[in-house]
Protein backbone atom coordinates (compact mmCIF):
# COMPACT_ATOMS: atom_id res chain seq x y z
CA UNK A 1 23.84 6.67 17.35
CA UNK A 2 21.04 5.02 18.84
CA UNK A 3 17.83 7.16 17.20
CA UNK A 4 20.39 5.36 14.01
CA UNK A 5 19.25 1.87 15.32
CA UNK A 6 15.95 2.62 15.68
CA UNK A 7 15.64 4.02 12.07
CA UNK A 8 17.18 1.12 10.25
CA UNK A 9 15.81 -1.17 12.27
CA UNK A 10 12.50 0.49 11.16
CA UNK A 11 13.54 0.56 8.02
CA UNK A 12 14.22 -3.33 7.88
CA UNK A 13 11.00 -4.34 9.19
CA UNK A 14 9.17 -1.93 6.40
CA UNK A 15 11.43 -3.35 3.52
CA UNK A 16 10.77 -6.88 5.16
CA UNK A 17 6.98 -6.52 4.68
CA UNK A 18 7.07 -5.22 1.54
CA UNK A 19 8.97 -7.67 -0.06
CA UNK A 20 6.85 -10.46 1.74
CA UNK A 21 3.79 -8.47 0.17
CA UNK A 22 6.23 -8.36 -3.22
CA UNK A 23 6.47 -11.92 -3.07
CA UNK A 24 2.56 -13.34 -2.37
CA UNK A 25 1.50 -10.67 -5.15
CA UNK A 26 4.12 -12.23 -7.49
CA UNK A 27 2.78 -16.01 -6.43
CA UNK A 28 -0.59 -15.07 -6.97
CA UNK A 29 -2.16 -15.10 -3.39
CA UNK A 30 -3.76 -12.62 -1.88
CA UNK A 31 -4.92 -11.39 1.24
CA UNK A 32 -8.76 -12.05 0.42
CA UNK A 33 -8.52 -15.69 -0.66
CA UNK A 34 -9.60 -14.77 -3.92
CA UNK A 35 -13.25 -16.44 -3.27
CA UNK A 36 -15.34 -12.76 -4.74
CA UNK A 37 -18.65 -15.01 -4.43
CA UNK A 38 -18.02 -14.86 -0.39
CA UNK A 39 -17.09 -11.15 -0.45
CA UNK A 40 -18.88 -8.52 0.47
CA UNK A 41 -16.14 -5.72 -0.58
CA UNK A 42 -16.05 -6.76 -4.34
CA UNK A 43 -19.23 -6.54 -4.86
């Protein structure tokens, strides 16, 4: 019962995240800023 807790639990953090990530995709942010000209990794 309890290694049940720890895997939803798990589980709800991971779906949690992804649907945070899901949501600032769908907004249009993103984890950069979106400022390439101050980037080093796009260029």
């Amino acid at each position: 019962m309890g290694q049940f807790l720890v895997i939803a639990a798990i589980v709800a953090a991971v779906a949690l995240a992804v649907r945070s990530l899901w949501r600032e995709h769908k907004s249009g942010k993103s984890a950069c800023g979106g400022d390439c000209s101050h980037c080093k990794g796009c260029h």
